[in-house]
Protein backbone atom coordinates (compact mmCIF):
# COMPACT_ATOMS: atom_id res chain seq x y z
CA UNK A 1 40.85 14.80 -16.49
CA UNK A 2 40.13 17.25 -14.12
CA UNK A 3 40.43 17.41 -10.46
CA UNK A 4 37.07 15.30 -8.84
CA UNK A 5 34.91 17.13 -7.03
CA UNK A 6 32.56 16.04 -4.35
CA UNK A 7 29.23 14.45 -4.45
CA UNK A 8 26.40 16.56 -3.71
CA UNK A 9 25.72 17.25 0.38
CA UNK A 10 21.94 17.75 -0.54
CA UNK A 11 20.15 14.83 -1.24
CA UNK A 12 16.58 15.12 -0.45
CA UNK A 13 15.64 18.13 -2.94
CA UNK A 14 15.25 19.12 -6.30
CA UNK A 15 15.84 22.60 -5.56
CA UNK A 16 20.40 23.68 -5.19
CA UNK A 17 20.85 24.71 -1.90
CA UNK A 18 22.29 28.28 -0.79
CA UNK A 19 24.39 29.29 -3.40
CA UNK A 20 24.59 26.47 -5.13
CA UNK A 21 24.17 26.38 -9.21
CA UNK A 22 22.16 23.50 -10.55
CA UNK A 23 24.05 20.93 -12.79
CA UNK A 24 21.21 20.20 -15.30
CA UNK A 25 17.63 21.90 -14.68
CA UNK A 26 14.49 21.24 -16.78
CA UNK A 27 11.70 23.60 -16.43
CA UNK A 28 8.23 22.31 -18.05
CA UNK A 29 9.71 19.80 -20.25
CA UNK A 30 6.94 18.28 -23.00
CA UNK A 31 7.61 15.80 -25.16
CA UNK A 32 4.86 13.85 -27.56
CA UNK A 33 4.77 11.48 -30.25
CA UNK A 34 1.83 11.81 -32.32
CA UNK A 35 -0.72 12.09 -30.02
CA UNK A 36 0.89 10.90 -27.05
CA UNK A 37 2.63 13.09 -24.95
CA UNK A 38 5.54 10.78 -23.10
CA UNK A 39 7.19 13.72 -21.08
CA UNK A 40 4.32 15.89 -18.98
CA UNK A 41 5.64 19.05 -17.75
CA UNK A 42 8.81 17.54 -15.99
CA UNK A 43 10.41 20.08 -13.37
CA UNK A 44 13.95 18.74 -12.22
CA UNK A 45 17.04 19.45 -10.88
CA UNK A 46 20.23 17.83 -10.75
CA UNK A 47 23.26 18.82 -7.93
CA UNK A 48 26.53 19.53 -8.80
CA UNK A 49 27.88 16.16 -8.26
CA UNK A 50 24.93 14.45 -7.69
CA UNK A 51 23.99 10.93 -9.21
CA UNK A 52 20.52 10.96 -9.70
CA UNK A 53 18.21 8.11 -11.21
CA UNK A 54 14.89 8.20 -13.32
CA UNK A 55 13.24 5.16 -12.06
CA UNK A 56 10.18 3.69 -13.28
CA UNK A 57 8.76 1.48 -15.73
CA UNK A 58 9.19 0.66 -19.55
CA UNK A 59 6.88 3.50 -21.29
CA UNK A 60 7.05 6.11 -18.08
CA UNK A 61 9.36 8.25 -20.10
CA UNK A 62 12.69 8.09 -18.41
CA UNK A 63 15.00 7.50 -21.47
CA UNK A 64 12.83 10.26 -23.39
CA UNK A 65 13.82 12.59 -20.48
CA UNK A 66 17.62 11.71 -20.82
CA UNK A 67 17.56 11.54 -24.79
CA UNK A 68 15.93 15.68 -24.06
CA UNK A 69 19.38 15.97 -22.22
CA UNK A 70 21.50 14.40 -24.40
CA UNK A 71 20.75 16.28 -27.19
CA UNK A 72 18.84 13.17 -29.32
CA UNK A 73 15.55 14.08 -29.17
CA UNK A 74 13.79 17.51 -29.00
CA UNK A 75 11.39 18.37 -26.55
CA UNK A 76 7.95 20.29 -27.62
CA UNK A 77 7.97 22.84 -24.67
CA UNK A 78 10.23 23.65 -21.61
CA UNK A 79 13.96 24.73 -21.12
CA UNK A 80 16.66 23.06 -20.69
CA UNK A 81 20.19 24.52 -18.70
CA UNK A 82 23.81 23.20 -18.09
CA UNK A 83 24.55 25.55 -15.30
CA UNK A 84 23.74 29.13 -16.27
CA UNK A 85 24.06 27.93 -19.85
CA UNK A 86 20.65 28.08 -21.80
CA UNK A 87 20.66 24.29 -23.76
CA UNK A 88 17.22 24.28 -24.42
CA UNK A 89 14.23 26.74 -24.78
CA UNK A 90 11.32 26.07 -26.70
CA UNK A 91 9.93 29.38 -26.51
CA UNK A 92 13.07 31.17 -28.49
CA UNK A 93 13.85 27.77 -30.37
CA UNK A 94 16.95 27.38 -28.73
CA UNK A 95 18.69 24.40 -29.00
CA UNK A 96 22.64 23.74 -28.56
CA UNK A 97 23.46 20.60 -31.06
CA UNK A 98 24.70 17.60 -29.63
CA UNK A 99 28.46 17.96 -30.37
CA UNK A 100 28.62 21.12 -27.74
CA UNK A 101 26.79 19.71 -25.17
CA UNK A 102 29.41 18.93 -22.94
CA UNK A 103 28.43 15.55 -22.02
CA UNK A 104 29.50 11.72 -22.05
CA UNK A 105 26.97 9.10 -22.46
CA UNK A 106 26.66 5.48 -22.33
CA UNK A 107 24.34 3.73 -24.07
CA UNK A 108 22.59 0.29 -23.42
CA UNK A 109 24.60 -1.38 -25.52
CA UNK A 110 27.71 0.31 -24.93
CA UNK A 111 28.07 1.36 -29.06
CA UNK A 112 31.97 0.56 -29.04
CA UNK A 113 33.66 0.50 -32.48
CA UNK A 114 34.90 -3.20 -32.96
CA UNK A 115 37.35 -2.33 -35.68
CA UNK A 116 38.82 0.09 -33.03
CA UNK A 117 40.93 -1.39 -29.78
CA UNK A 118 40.31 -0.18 -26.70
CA UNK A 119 42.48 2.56 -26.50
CA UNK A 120 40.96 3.63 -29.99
CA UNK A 121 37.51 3.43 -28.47
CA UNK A 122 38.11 5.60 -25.25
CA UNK A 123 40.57 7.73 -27.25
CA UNK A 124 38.05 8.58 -30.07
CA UNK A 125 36.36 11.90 -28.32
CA UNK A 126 39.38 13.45 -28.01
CA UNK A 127 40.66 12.93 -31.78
CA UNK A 128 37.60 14.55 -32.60
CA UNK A 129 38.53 17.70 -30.40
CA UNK A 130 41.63 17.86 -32.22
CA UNK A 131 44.00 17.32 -29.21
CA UNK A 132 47.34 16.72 -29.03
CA UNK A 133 48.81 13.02 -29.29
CA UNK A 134 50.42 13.27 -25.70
CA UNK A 135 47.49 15.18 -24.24
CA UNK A 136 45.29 12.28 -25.89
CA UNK A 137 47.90 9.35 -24.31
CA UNK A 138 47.65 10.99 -20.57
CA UNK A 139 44.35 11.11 -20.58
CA UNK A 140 43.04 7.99 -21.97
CA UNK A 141 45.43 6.62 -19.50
CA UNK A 142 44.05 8.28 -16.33
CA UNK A 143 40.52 7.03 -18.12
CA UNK A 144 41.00 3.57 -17.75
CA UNK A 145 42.57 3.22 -14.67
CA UNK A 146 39.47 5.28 -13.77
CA UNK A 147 37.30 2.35 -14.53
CA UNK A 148 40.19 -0.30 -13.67
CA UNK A 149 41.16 -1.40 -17.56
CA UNK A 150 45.19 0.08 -17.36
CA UNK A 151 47.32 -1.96 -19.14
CA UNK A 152 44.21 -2.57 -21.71
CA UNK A 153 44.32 -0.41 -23.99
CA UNK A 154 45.87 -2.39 -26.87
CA UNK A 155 42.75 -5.59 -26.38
CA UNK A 156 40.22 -5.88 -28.99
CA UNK A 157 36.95 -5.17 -27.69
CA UNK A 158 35.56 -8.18 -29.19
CA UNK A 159 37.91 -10.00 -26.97
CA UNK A 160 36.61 -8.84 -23.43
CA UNK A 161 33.86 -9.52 -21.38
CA UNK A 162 30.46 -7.58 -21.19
CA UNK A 163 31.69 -5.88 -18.00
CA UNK A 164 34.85 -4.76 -19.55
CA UNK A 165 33.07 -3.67 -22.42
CA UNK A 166 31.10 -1.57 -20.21
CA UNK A 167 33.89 0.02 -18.40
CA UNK A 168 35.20 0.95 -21.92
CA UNK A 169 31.82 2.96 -22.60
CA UNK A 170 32.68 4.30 -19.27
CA UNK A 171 36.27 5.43 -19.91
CA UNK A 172 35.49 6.80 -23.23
CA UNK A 173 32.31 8.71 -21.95
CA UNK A 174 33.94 10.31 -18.92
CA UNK A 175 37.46 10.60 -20.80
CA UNK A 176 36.71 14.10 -21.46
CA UNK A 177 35.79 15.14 -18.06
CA UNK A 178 32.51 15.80 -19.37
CA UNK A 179 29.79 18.70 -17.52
CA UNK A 180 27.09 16.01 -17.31
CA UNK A 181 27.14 11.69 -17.39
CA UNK A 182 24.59 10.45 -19.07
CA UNK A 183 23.34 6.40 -18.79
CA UNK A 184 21.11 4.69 -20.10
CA UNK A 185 20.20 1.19 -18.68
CA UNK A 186 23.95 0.44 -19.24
CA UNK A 187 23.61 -2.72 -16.77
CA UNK A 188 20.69 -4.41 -18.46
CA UNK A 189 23.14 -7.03 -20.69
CA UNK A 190 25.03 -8.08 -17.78
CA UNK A 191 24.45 -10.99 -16.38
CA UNK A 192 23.06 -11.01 -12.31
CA UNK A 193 27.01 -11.60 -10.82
CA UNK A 194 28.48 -9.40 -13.49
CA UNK A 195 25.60 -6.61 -12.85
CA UNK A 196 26.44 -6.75 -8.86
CA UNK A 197 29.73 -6.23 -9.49
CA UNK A 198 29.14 -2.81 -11.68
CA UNK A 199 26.78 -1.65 -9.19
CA UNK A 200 30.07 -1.13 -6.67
CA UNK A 201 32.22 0.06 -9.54
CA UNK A 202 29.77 2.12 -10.93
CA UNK A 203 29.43 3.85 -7.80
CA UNK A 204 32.99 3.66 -6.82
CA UNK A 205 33.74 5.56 -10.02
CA UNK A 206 31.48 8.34 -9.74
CA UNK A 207 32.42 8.90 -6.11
CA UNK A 208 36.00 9.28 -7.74
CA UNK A 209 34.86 11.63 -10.86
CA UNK A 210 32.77 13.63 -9.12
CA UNK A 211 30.40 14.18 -12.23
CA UNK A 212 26.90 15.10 -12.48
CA UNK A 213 25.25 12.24 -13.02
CA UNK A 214 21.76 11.10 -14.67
CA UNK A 215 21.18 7.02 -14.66
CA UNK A 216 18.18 5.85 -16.00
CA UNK A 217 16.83 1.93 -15.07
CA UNK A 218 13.81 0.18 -14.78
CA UNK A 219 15.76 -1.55 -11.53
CA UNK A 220 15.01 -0.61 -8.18
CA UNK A 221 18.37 -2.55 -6.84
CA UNK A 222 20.44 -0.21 -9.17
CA UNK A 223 18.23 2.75 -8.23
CA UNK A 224 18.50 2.17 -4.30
CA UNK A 225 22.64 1.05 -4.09
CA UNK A 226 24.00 3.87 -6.67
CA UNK A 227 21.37 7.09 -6.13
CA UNK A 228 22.08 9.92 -4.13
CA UNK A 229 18.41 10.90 -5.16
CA UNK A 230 15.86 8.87 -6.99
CA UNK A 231 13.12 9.85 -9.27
CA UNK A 232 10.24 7.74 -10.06
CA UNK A 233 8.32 8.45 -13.02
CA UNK A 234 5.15 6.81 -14.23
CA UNK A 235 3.37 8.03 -17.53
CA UNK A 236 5.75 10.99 -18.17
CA UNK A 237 5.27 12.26 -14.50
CA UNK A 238 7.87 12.51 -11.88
CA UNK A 239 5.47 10.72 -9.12
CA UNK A 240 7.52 11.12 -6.25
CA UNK A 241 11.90 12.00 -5.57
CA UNK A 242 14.19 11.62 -2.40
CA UNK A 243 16.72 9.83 -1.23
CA UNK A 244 16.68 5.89 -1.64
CA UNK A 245 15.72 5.75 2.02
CA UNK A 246 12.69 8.03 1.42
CA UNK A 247 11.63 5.95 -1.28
CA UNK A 248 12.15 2.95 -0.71
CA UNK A 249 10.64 3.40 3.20
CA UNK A 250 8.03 6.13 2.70
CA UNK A 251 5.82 5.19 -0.95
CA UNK A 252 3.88 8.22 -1.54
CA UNK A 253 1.10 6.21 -2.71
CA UNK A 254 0.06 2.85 -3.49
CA UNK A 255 0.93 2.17 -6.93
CA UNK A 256 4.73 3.85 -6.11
CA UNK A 257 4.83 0.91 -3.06
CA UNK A 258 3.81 -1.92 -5.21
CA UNK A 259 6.27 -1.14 -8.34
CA UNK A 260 8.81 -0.79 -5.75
CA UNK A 261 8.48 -4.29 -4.37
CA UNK A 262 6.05 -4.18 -1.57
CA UNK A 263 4.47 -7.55 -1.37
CA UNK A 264 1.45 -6.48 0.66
CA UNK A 265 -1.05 -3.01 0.11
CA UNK A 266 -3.52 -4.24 2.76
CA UNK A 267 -6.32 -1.50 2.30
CA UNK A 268 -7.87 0.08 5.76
CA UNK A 269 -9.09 2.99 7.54
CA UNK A 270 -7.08 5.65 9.74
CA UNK A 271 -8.57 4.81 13.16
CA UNK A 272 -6.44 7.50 15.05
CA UNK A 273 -3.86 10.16 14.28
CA UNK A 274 -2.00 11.61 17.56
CA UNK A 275 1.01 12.63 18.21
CA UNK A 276 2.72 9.36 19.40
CA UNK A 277 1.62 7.36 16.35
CA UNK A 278 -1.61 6.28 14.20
CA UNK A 279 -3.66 3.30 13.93
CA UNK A 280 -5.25 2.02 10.55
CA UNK A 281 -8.22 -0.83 11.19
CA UNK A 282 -7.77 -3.47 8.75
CA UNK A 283 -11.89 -4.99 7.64
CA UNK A 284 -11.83 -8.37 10.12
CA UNK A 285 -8.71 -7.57 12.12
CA UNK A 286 -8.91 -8.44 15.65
CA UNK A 287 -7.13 -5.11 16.58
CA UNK A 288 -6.05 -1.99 14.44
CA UNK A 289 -2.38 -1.49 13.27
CA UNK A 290 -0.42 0.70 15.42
CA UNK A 291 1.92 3.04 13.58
CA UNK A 292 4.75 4.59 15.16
CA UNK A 293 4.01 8.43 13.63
CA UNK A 294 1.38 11.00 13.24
CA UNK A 295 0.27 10.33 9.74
CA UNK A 296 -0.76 13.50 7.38
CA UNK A 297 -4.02 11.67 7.06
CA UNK A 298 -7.60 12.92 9.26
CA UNK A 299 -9.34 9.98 11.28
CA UNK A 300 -11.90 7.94 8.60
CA UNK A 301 -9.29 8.64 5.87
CA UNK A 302 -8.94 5.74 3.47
CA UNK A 303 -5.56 4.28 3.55
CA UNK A 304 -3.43 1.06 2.78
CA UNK A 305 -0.25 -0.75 4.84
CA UNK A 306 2.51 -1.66 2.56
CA UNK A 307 4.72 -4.16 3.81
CA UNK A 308 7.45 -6.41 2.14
CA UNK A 309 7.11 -9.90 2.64
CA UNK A 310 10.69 -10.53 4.07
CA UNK A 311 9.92 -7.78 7.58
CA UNK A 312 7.09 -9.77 8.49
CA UNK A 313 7.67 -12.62 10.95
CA UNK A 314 5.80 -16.05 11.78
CA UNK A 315 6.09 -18.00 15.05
CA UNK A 316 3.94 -20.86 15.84
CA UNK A 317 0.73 -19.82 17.34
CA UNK A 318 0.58 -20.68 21.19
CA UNK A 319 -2.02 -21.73 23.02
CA UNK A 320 -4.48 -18.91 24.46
CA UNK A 321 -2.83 -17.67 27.63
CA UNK A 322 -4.41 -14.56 29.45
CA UNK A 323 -1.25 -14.24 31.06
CA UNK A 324 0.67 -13.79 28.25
CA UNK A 325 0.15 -10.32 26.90
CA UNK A 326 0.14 -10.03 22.43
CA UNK A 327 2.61 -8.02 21.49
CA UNK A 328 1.43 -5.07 19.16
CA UNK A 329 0.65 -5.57 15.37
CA UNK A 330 0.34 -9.47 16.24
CA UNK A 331 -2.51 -11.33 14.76
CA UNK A 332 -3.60 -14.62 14.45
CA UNK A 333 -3.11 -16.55 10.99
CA UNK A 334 -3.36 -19.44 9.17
CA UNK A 335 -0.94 -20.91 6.39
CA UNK A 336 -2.59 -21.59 3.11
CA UNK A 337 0.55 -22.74 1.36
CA UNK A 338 4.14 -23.03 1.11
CA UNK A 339 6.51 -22.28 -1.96
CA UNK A 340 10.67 -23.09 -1.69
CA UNK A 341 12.28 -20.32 -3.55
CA UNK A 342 15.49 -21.58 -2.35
CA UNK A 343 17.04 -19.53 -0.07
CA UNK A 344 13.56 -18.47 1.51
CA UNK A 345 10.58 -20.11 1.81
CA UNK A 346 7.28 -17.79 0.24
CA UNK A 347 4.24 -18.61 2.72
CA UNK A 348 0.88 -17.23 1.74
CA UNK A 349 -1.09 -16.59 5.30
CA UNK A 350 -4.41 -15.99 5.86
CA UNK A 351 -5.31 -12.95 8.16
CA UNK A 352 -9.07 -12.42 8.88
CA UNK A 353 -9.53 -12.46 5.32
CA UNK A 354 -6.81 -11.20 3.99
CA UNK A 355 -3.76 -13.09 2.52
CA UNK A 356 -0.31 -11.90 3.18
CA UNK A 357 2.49 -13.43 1.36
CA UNK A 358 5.67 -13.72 3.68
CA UNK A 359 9.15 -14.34 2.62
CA UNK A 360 10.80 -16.38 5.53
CA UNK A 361 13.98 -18.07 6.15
CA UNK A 362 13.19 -22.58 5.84
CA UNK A 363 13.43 -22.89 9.42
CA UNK A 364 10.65 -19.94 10.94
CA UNK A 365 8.24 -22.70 11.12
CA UNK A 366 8.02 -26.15 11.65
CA UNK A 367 6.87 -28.19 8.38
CA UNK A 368 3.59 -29.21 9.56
CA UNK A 369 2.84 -25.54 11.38
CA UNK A 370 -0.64 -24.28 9.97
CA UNK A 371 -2.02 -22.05 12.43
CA UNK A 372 0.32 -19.06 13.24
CA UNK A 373 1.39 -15.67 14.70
CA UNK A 374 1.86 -12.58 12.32
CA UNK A 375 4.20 -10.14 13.58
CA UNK A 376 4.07 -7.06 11.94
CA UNK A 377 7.24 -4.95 13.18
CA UNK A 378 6.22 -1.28 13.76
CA UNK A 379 9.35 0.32 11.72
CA UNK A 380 8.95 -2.59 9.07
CA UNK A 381 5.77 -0.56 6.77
CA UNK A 382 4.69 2.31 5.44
CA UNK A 383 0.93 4.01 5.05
CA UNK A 384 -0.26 4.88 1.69
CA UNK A 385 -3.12 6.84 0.80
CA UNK A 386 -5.73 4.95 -0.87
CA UNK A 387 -6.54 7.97 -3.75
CA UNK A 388 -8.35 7.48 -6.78
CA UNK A 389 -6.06 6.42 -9.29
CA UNK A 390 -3.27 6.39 -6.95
């Protein structure tokens, strides 16, 4: 295998940086079946080195976009390049077959030959090459102690576990020391310990690799812990990309914040815009919702918080005290009910109105607490647009 390279130093862009030659780039990628066009016109760039996830739901086109890649399907329009290299290109029906893509790819459910061991597996790519029987031992062996499988080469693959099938898939798809890694959900048949414990290798491994990377999940754990950049798609569009900090902290809009796990889109207004912060007035709030940066959004501007139910906090409301200043983004609430979800207790609160569900630790309030303080931390939301079909 060759010598690993590093992971990309720009994260935040789809665009190489200064001298920098794409991995993969798609330029107006279209793809339809029948009358329903799946892939819309896709733009997108992949970093030398980068691992980059299509995120999004089932239907949104994500494994469309990586079968375009991988050779499996054909796209209607666009272009497709390796590098330099012209893949794909609609308009001079171009179109490199599979077999010289220069790529490894794991599947969902890791296609390993049973009748083959594991060295037979991983070792497969390279018979088909035609290389040597030495080259093809060295190799295979630097493969799986890649993915942490030396010394099992002779098993059965009926004989190991789901995660050790899946490191085979790995070993035999990066045994080549493949251009471009291709995945497809490959965590999705693990169970929840087995798929937290791929998540490190997984990561681990491509750190050590170095390849260009494409991951495709419906996950937003997977997306957020492996990602150097995320893309989230949604009816063939790429809706929004960045880092898994940008995403996962600034939600372009609201449908992006609630598929990514934000509990609470309370709709509002933007009451101010300056250059310390904005405020959005909630309909029956005693006081509008200070937020701690100048918003791209003009005074009267329709707009949502999203908030996840674990950053809010509940005390018991105290008695009225003049004395006692409220702190900002506190409001006064009352607890409609209480579910155990076992290591957090979900409490639905009332707010002028509006019900907030809160994930809390058993012990923020006392059993019998009904009437409470909601704390909304000022670093703990985002602001959405509220947009017509947004």
């Amino acid at each position: 295998m060759s010598e690993p390279t590093s992971p990309a130093a720009t994260r935040s862009g789809a665009v190489p940086g200064p001298g920098r030659t794409a991995a993969v780039s798609l330029h107006g990628l279209v793809k339809s079946y029948g009358r329903t066009m799946v892939v819309k016109n896709l733009d997108l760039t992949v970093e030398q080195g980068e691992f980059l996830t299509l995120l999004g739901p089932s239907g949104c086109g994500k494994t469309t976009t990586l079968r375009c890649i991988a050779g499996l399907e054909t796209p209607d329009e666009g272009r497709i390049l390796f590098g330099d290299d012209v893949i794909v290109d609609r308009a001079t029906k171009t179109e490199v077959p599979v077999h010289r893509r220069d790529i490894g790819m794991v599947f969902q459910s890791y296609a390993l030959w049973p009748h083959m061991n594991v060295y037979g597996n991983v070792a497969y790519p390279l018979r088909v090459e035609g290389q040597s029987k030495p080259a093809i031992r060295a190799k295979v062996g630097e493969a799986l102690a890649l993915v942490g499988l030396a010394g099992f080469d002779k098993r059965a693959v009926s004989a190991l576990s789901g995660g050790q099938q899946q490191r085979v898939a790995l070993a035999r798809a990066l045994v080549r020391s493949p251009r471009v890694l291709l995945l497809d959900e490959p965590l999705s048949n693990l169970d929840s310990a087995l798929r937290a414990q791929m998540r490190t290798e997984l990561r681990r491994i491509h750190l050590a690799a170095g390849r260009s990377t494409v991951y495709v999940t419906h996950d937003q754990l997977e997306a957020a812990t492996l990602s150097d950049r995320i893309v989230v798609m949604r009816d063939g569009i790429a809706c929004q990309q960045g880092s898994p900090q940008e995403i996962f902290g600034r939600p372009k809009n609201r449908w992006i914040a609630t598929f990514l796990g934000f509990d609470n889109v309370v709709a509002g207004t933007v009451a101010r815009v300056e250059a310390d912060g904005s405020a959005i007035a909630i309909p029956g709030w005693a006081a509008p919702v200070h937020y701690p940066q100048a918003l791209d959004l003009r005074p009267g501007a329709a707009a949502a918080i999203a908030v996840r139910g674990t950053s809010i906090l509940l005390t018991p409301r105290q008695a009225d005290d003049v004395s006692r200043p409220t702190p900002v983004n506190t409001f006064p609430g009352t607890v409609l009910n209480r579910t155990y979800l076992g290591n957090l207790m979900e409490y639905v609160v009332d707010v002028a109105g509006t019900a907030l569900r809160v994930h809390a630790a058993e012990s923020a309030l006392p059993t019998d607490s009904r009437d409470v303080e909601v704390h909304l931390p000022v670093d703990s939301f985002a602001v959405v647009p509220e947009e017509e079909g947004s």
